[in-house]
C-alpha atoms as a PDB file:
ATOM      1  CA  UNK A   1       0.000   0.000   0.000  1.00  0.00           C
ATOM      2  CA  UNK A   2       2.982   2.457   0.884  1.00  0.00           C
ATOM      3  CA  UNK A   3       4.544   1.818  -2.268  1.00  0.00           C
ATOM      4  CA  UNK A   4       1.480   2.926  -4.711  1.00  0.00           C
ATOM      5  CA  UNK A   5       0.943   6.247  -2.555  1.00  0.00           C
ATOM      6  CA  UNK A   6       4.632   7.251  -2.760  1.00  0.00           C
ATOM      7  CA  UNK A   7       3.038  10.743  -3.679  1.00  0.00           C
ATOM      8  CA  UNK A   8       0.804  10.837  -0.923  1.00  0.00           C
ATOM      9  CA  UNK A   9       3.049   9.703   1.941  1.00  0.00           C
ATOM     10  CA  UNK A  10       5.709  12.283   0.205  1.00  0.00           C
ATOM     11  CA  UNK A  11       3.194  15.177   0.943  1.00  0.00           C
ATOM     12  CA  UNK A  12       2.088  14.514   4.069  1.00  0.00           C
ATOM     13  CA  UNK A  13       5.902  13.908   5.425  1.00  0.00           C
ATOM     14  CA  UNK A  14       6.327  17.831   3.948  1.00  0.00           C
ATOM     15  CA  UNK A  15       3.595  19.384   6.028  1.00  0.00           C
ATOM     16  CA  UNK A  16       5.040  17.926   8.787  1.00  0.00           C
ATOM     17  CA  UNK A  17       8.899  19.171   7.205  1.00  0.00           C
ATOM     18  CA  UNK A  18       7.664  22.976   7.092  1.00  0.00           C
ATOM     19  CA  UNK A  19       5.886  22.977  10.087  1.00  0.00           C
ATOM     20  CA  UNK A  20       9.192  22.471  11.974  1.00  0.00           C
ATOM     21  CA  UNK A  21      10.760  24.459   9.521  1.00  0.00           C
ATOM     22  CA  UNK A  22       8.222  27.232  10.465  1.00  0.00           C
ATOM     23  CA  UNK A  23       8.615  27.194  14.175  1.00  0.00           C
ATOM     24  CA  UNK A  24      12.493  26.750  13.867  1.00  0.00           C
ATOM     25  CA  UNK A  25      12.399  29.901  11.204  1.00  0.00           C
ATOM     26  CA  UNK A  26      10.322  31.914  13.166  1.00  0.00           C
ATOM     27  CA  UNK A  27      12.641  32.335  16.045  1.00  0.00           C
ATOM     28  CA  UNK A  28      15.392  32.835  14.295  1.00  0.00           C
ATOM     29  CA  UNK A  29      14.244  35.487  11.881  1.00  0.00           C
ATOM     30  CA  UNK A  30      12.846  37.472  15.088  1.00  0.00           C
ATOM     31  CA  UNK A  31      16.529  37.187  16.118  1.00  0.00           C
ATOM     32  CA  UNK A  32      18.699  37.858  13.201  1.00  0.00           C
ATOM     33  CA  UNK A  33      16.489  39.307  10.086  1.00  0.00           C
ATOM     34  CA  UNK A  34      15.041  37.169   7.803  1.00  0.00           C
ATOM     35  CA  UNK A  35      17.824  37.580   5.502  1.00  0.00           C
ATOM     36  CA  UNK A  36      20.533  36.067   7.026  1.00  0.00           C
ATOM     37  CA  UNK A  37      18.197  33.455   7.832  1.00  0.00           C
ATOM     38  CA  UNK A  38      17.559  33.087   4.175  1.00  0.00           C
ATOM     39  CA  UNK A  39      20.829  32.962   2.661  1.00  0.00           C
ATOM     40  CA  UNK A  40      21.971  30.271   5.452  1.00  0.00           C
ATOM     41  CA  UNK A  41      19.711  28.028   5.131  1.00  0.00           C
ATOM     42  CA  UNK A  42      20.093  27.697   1.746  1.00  0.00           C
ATOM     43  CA  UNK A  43      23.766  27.063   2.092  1.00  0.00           C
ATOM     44  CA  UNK A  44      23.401  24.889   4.812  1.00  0.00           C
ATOM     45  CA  UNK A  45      20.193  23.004   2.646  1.00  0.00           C
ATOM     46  CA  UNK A  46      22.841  22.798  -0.532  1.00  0.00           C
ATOM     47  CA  UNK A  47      25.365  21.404   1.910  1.00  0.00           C
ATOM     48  CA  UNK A  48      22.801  18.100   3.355  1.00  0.00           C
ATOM     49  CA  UNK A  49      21.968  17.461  -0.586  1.00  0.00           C
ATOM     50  CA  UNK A  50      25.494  17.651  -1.705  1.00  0.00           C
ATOM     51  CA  UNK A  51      26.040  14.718   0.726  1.00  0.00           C
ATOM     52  CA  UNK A  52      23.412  12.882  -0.048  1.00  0.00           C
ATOM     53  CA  UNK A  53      23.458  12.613  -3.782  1.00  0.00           C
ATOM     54  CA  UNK A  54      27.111  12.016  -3.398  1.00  0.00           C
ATOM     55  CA  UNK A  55      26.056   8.855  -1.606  1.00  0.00           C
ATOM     56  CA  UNK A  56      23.388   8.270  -3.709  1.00  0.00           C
ATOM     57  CA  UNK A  57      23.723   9.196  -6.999  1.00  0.00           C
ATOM     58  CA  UNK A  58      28.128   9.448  -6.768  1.00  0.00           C
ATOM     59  CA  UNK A  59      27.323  12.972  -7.880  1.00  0.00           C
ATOM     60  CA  UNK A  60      27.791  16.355  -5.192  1.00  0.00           C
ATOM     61  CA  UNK A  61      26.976  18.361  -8.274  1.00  0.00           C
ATOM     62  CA  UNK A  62      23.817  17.626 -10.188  1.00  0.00           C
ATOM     63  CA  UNK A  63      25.673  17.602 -13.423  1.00  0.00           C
ATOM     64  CA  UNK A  64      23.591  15.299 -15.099  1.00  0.00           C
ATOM     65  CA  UNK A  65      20.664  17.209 -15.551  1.00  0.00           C
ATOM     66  CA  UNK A  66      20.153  18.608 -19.182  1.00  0.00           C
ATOM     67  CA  UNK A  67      19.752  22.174 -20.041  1.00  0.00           C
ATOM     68  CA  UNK A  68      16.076  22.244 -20.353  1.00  0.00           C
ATOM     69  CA  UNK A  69      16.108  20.751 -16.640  1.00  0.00           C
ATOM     70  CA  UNK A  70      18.412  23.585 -15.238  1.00  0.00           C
ATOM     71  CA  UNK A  71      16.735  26.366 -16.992  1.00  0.00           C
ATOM     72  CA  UNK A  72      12.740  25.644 -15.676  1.00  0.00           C
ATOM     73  CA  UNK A  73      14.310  24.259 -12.290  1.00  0.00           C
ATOM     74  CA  UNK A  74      16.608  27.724 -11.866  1.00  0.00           C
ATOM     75  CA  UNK A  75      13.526  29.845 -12.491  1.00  0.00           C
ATOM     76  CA  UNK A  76      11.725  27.996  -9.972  1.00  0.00           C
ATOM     77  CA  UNK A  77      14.133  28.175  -7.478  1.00  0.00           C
ATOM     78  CA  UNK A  78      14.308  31.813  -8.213  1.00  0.00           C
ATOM     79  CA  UNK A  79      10.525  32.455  -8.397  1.00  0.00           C
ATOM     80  CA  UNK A  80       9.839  30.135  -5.073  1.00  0.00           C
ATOM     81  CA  UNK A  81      12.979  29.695  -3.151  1.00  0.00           C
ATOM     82  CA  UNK A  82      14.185  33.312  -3.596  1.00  0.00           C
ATOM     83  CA  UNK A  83      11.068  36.013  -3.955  1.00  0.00           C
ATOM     84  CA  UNK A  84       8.725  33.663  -2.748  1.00  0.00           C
ATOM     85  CA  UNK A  85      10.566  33.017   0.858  1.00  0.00           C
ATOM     86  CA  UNK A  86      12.193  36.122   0.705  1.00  0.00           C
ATOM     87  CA  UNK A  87       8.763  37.589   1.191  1.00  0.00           C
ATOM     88  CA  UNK A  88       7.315  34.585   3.439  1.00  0.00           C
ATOM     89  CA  UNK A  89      10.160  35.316   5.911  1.00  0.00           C
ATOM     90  CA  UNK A  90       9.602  38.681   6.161  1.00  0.00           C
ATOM     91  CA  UNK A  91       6.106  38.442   7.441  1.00  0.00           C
ATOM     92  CA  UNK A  92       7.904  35.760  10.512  1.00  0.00           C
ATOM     93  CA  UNK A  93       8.483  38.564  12.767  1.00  0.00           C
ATOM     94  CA  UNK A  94       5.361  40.539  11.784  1.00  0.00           C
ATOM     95  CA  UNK A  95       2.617  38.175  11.811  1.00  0.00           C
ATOM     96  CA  UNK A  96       4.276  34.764  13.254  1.00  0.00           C
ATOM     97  CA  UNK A  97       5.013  31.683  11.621  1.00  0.00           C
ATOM     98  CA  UNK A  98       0.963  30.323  12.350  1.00  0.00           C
ATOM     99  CA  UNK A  99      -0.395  33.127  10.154  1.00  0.00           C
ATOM    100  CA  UNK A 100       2.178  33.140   7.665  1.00  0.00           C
ATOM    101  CA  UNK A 101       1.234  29.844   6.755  1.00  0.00           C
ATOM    102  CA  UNK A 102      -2.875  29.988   7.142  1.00  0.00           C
ATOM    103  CA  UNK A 103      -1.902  32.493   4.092  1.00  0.00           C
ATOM    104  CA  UNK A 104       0.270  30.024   2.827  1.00  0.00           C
ATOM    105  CA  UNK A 105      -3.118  28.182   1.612  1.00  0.00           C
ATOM    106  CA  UNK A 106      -3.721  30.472  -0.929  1.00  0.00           C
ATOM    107  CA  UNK A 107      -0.817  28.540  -2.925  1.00  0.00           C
ATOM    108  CA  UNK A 108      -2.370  25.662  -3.943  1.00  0.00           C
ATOM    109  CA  UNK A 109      -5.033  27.530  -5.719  1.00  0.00           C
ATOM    110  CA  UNK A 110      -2.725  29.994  -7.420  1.00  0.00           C
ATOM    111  CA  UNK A 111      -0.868  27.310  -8.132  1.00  0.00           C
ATOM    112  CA  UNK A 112      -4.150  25.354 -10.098  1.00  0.00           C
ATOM    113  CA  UNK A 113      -4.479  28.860 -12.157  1.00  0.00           C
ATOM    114  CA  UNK A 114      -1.173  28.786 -12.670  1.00  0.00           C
ATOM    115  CA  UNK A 115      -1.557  25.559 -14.038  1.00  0.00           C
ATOM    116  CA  UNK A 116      -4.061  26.284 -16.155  1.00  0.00           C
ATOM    117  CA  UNK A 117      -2.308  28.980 -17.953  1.00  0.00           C
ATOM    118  CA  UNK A 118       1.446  27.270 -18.457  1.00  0.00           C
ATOM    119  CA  UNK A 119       0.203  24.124 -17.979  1.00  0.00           C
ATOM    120  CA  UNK A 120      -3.431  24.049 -19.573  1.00  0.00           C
ATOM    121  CA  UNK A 121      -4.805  21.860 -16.775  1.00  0.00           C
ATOM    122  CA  UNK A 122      -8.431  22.734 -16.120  1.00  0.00           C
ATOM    123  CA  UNK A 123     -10.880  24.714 -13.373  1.00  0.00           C
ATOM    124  CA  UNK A 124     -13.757  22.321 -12.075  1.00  0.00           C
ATOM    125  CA  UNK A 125     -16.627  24.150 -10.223  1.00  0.00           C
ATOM    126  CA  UNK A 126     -15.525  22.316  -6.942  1.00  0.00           C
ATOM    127  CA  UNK A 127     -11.988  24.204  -7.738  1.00  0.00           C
ATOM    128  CA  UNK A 128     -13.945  27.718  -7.656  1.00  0.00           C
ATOM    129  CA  UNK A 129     -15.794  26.628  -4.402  1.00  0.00           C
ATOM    130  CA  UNK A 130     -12.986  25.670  -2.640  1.00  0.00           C
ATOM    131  CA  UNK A 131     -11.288  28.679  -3.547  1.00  0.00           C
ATOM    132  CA  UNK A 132     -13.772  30.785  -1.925  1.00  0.00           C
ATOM    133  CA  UNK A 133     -13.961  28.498   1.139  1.00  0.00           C
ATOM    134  CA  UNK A 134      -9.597  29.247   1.307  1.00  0.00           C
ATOM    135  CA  UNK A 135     -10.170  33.057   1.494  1.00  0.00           C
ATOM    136  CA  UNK A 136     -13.244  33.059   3.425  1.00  0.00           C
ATOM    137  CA  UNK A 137     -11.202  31.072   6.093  1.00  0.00           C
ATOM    138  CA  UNK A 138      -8.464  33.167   6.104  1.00  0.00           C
ATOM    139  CA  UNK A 139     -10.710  36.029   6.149  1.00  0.00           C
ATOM    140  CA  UNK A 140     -12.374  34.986   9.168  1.00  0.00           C
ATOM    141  CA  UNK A 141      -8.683  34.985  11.117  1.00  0.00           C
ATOM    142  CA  UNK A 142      -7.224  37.755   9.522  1.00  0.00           C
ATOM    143  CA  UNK A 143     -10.697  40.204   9.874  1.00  0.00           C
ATOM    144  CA  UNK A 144     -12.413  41.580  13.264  1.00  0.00           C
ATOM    145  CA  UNK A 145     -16.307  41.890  13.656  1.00  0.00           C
ATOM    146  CA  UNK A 146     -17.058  45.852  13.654  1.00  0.00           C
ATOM    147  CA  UNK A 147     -18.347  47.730  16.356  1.00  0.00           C
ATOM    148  CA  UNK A 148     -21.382  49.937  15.733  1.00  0.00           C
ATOM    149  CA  UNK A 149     -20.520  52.241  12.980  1.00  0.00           C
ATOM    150  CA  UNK A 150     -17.001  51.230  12.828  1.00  0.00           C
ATOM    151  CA  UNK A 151     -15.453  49.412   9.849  1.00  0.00           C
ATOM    152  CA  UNK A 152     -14.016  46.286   9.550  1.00  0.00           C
ATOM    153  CA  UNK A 153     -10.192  46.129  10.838  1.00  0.00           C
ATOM    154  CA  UNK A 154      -7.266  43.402  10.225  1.00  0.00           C
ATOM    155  CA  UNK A 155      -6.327  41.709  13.185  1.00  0.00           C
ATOM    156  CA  UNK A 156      -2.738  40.933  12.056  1.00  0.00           C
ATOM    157  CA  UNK A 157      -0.327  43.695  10.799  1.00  0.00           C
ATOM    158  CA  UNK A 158      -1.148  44.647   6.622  1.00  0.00           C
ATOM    159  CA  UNK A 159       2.331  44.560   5.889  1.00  0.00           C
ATOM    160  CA  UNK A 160       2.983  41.233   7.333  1.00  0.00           C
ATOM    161  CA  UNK A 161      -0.260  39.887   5.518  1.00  0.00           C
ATOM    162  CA  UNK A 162       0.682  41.663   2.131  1.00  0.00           C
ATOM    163  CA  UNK A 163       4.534  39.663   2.560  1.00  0.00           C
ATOM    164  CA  UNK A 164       3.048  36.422   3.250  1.00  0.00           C
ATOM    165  CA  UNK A 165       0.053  37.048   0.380  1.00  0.00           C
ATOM    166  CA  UNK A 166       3.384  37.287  -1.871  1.00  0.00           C
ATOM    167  CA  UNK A 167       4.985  34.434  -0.469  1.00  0.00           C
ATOM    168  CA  UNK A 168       2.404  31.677  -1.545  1.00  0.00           C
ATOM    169  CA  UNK A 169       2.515  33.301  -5.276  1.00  0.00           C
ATOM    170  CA  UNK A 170       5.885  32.632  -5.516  1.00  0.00           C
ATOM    171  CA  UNK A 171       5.201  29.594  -3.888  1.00  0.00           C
ATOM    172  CA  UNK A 172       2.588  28.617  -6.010  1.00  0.00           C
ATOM    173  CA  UNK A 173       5.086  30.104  -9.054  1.00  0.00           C
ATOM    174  CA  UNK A 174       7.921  27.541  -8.329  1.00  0.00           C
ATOM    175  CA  UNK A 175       5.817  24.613  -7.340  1.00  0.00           C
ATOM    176  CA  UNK A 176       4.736  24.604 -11.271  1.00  0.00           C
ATOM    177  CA  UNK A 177       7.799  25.624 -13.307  1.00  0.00           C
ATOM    178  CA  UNK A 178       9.478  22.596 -10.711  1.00  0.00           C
ATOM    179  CA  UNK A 179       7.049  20.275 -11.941  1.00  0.00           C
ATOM    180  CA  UNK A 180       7.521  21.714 -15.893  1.00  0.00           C
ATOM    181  CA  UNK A 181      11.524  21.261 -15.524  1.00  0.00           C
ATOM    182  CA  UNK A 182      11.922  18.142 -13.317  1.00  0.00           C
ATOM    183  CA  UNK A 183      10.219  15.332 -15.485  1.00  0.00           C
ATOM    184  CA  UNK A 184      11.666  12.035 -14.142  1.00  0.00           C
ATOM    185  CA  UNK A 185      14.801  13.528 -12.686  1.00  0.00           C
ATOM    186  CA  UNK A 186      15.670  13.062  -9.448  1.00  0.00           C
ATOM    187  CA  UNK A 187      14.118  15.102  -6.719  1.00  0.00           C
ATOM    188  CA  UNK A 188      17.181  15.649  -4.462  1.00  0.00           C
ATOM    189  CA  UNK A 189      19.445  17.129  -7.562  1.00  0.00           C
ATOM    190  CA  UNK A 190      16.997  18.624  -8.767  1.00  0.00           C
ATOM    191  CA  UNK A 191      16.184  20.758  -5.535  1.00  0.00           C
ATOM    192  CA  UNK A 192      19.778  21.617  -5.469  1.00  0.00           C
ATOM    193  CA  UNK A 193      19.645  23.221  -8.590  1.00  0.00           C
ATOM    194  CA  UNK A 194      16.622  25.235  -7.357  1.00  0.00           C
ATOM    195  CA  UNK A 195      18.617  26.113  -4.626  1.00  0.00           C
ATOM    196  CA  UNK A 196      21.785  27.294  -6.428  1.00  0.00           C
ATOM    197  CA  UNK A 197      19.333  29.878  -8.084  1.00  0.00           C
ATOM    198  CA  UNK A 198      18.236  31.317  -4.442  1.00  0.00           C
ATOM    199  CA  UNK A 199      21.707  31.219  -3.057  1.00  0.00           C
ATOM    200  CA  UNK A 200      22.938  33.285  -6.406  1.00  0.00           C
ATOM    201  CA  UNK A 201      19.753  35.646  -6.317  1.00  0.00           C
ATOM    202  CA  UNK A 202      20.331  36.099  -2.164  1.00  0.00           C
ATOM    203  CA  UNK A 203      23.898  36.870  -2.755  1.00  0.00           C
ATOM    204  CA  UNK A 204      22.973  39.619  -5.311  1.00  0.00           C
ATOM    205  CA  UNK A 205      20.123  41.078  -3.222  1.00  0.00           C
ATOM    206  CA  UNK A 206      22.421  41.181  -0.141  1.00  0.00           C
ATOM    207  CA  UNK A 207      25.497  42.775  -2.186  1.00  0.00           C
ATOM    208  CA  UNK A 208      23.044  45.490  -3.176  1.00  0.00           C
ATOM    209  CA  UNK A 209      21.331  46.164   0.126  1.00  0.00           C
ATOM    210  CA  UNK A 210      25.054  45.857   1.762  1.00  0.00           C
ATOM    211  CA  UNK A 211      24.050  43.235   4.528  1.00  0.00           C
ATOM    212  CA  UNK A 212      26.555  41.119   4.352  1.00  0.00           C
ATOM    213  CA  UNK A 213      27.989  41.913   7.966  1.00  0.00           C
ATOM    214  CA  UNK A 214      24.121  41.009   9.351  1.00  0.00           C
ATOM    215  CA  UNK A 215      25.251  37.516   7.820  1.00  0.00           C
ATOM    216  CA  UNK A 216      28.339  37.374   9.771  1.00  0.00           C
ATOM    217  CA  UNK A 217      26.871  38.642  13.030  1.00  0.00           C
ATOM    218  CA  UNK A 218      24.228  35.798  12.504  1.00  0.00           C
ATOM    219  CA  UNK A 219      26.990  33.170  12.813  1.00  0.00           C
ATOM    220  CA  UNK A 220      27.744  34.697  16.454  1.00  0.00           C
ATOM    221  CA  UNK A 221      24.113  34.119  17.775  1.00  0.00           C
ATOM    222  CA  UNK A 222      24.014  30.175  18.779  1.00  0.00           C
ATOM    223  CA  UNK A 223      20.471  30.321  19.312  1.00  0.00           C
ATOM    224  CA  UNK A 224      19.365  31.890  16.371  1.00  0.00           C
ATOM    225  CA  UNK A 225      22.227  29.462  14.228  1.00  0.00           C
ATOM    226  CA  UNK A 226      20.424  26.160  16.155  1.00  0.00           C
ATOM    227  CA  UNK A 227      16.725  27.113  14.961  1.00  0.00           C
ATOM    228  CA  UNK A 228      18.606  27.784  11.259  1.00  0.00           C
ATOM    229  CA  UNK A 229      20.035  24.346  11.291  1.00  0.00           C
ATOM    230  CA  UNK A 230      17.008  22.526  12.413  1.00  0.00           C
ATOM    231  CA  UNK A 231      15.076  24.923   9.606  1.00  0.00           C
ATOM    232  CA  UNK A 232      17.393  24.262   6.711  1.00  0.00           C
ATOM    233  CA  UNK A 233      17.332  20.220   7.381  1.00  0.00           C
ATOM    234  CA  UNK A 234      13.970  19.946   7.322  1.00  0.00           C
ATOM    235  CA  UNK A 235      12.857  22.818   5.418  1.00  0.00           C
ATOM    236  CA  UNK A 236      15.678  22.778   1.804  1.00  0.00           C
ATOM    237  CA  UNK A 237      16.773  19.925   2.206  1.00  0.00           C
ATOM    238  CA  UNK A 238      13.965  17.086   3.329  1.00  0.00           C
ATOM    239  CA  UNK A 239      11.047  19.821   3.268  1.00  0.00           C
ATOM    240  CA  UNK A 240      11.604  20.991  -0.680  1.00  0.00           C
ATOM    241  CA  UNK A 241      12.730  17.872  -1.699  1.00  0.00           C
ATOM    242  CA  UNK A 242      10.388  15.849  -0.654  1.00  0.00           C
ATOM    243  CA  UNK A 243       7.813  18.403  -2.395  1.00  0.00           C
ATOM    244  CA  UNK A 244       9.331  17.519  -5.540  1.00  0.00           C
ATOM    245  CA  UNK A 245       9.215  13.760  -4.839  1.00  0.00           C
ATOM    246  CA  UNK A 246       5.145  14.410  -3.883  1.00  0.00           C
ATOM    247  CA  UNK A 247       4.226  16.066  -7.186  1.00  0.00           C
ATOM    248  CA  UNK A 248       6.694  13.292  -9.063  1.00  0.00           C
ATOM    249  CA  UNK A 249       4.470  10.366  -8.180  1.00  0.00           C
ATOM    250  CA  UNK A 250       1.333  12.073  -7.528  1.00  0.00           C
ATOM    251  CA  UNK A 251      -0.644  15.160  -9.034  1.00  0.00           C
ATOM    252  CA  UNK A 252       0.494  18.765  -8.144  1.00  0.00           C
ATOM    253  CA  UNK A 253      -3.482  18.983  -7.138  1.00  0.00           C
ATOM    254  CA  UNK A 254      -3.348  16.297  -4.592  1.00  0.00           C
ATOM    255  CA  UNK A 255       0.232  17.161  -3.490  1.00  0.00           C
ATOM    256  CA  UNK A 256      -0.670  20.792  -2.594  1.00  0.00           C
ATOM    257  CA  UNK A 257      -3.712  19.691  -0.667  1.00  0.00           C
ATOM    258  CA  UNK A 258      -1.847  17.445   1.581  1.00  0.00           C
ATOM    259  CA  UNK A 259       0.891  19.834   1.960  1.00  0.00           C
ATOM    260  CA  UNK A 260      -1.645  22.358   2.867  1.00  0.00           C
ATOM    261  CA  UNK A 261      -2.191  21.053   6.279  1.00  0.00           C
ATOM    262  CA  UNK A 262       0.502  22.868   7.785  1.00  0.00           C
ATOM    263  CA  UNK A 263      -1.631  25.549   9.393  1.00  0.00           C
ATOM    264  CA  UNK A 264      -3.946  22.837  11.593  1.00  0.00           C
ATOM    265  CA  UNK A 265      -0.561  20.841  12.065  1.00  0.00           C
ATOM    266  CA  UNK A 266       1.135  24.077  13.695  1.00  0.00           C
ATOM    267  CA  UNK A 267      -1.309  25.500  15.731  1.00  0.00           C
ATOM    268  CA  UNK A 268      -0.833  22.503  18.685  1.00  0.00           C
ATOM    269  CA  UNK A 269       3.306  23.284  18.805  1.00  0.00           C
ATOM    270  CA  UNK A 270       2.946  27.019  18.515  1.00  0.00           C
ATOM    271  CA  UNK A 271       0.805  27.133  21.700  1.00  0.00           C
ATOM    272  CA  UNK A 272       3.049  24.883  23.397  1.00  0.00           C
ATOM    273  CA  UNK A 273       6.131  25.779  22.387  1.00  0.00           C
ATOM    274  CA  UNK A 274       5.638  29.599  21.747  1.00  0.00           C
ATOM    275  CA  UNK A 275       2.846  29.518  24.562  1.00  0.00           C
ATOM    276  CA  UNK A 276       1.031  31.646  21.894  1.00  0.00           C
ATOM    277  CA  UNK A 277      -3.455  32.377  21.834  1.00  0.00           C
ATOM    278  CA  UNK A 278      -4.962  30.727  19.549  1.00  0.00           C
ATOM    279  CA  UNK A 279      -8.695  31.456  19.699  1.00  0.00           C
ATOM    280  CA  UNK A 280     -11.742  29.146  18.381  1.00  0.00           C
ATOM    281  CA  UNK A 281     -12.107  31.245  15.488  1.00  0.00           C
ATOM    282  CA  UNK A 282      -8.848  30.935  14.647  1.00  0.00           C
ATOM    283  CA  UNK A 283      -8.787  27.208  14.666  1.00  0.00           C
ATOM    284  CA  UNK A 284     -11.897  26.987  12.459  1.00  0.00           C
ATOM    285  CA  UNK A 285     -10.924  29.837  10.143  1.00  0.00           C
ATOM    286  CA  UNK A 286      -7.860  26.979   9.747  1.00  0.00           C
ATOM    287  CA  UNK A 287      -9.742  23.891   9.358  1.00  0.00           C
ATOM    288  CA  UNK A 288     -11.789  26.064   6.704  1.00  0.00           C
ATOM    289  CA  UNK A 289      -9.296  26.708   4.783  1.00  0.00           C
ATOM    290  CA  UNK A 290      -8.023  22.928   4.480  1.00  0.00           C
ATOM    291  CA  UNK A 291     -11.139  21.853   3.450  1.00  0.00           C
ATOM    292  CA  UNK A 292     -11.196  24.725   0.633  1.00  0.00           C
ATOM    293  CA  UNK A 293      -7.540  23.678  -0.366  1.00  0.00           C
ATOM    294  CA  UNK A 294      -9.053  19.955  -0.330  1.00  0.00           C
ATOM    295  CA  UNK A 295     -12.209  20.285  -2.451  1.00  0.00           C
ATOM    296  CA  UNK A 296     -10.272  22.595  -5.039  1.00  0.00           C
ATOM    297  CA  UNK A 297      -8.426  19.357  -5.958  1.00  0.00           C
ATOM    298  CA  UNK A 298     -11.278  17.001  -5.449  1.00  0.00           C
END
């Protein structure tokens, strides 16, 4: 049974990938900037996959893959691992790591109208329902009830919203130009080709902004360097690439559905470990937004 539901098992074991890599992220972008954060964990996520397909493949370098492969897999990485987290980890410290990804749901359905314009896959009516029942959940977190003759007021930061609105786009963006370039290659080389093109478009955007000495000091700060390490193994390296191996053996629809879950997984942790509120409405505005993500591939 495992072996026909490679796909499946695949996405599930990434939900439970990001929402470590969410928590771990969190902490440390609230610490050190969610630059630094970015740029090391990619390094450090380049680092685990260079080991591995040395072991597996005989190959540190995935120098195998043809030139069609590195072109859609290098815009990906750019699209998703670069704009789309640079934005994502940027809303950490504003909003927290539980909103963040509650927004994060918007991703699989950009990601089916996505697909329907590079990839000509098609809308059902259960698509366009469950793509109202995804913003009307998130709506129902993100909104407060008026007062008398008062308008209707965001209870999270608009800033941190509008990074994390941008962050499942690009999301969304590289989920479908991976599954365009990667074919039958495999998963692990091909994430580390996605995540040479973050590392290169992080080392340009830091050059220009003239952070590099935030990077250094970030090496300094153990705690914030232990929630990076936990982050980058199982967010770029088992979290991305495991992504890849969901959507290889199993349809981008179904793996971004299962992958959605993150929200309802994280809300348990970030109360215990971040001892954070999380009202009713919160949890059902989650649970809402699941099932929308779920009937949009159904």
């Amino acid at each position: 049974m495992i072996s026909s539901h490679y796909g499946e098992f695949a996405a599930l074991l990434t939900a439970i990938f990001w929402t470590i890599t969410a928590l771990a992220f969190e902490k440390a972008t609230k610490t050190v900037g969610s630059i630094a954060v970015n740029i090391i964990r990619l390094v450090l996520g380049f680092l685990f996959l260079g080991l591995l397909t040395y072991v597996q493949r005989g190959m540190f370098l995935p120098i195998d893959a043809t030139q069609y492969a590195w072109f859609w897999l290098m815009l990906s990485g750019f699209v998703g691992l670069m704009m789309g987290d640079l934005f994502l980890f940027a809303s950490y410290p504003i909003i927290g790591a539980r909103i963040a990804m509650l927004m994060m749901t918007l991703a699989p359905p950009f990601a089916a109208i996505l697909g329907l314009i590079v990839l000509d896959e098609k809308m059902s009516f259960n698509s366009i329902l469950g793509m109202f029942l995804v913003m009307g959940g998130i709506a129902l977190v993100i909104w407060s009830k008026p007062e008398s003759n008062k308008k209707m007021k965001l209870n999270f930061p608009i800033k941190g919203l509008l990074f994390a609105f941008l962050g499942a786009i690009g999301q969304a963006g590289g989920l479908v130009l991976s599954k365009l370039g990667m074919g039958d290659y495999d998963p692990f080389a091909a994430t580390q080709i996605r995540i040479i093109a973050a590392i290169i478009g992080f080392t340009v955007l830091i050059s220009i902004m003239g952070r590099w000495k935030n990077v250094l000091n970030a090496f300094k700060n153990k705690n914030a360097m232990s929630g990076i390490a936990i982050g980058s193994f199982f967010g770029p390296f088992l979290g991305v690439s495991f992504s890849l191996v969901a959507i290889q053996y199993t349809s981008t629809g179904i793996a971004s559905t299962l992958m959605s879950i993150v929200p309802v997984l994280i809300i348990a942790p970030s109360v215990i470990l971040f001892k954070q509120k999380v009202s009713t409405k919160e949890v059902i505005g989650a649970v809402i937004s699941v099932i929308g993500v779920s009937l949009f591939f159904v």
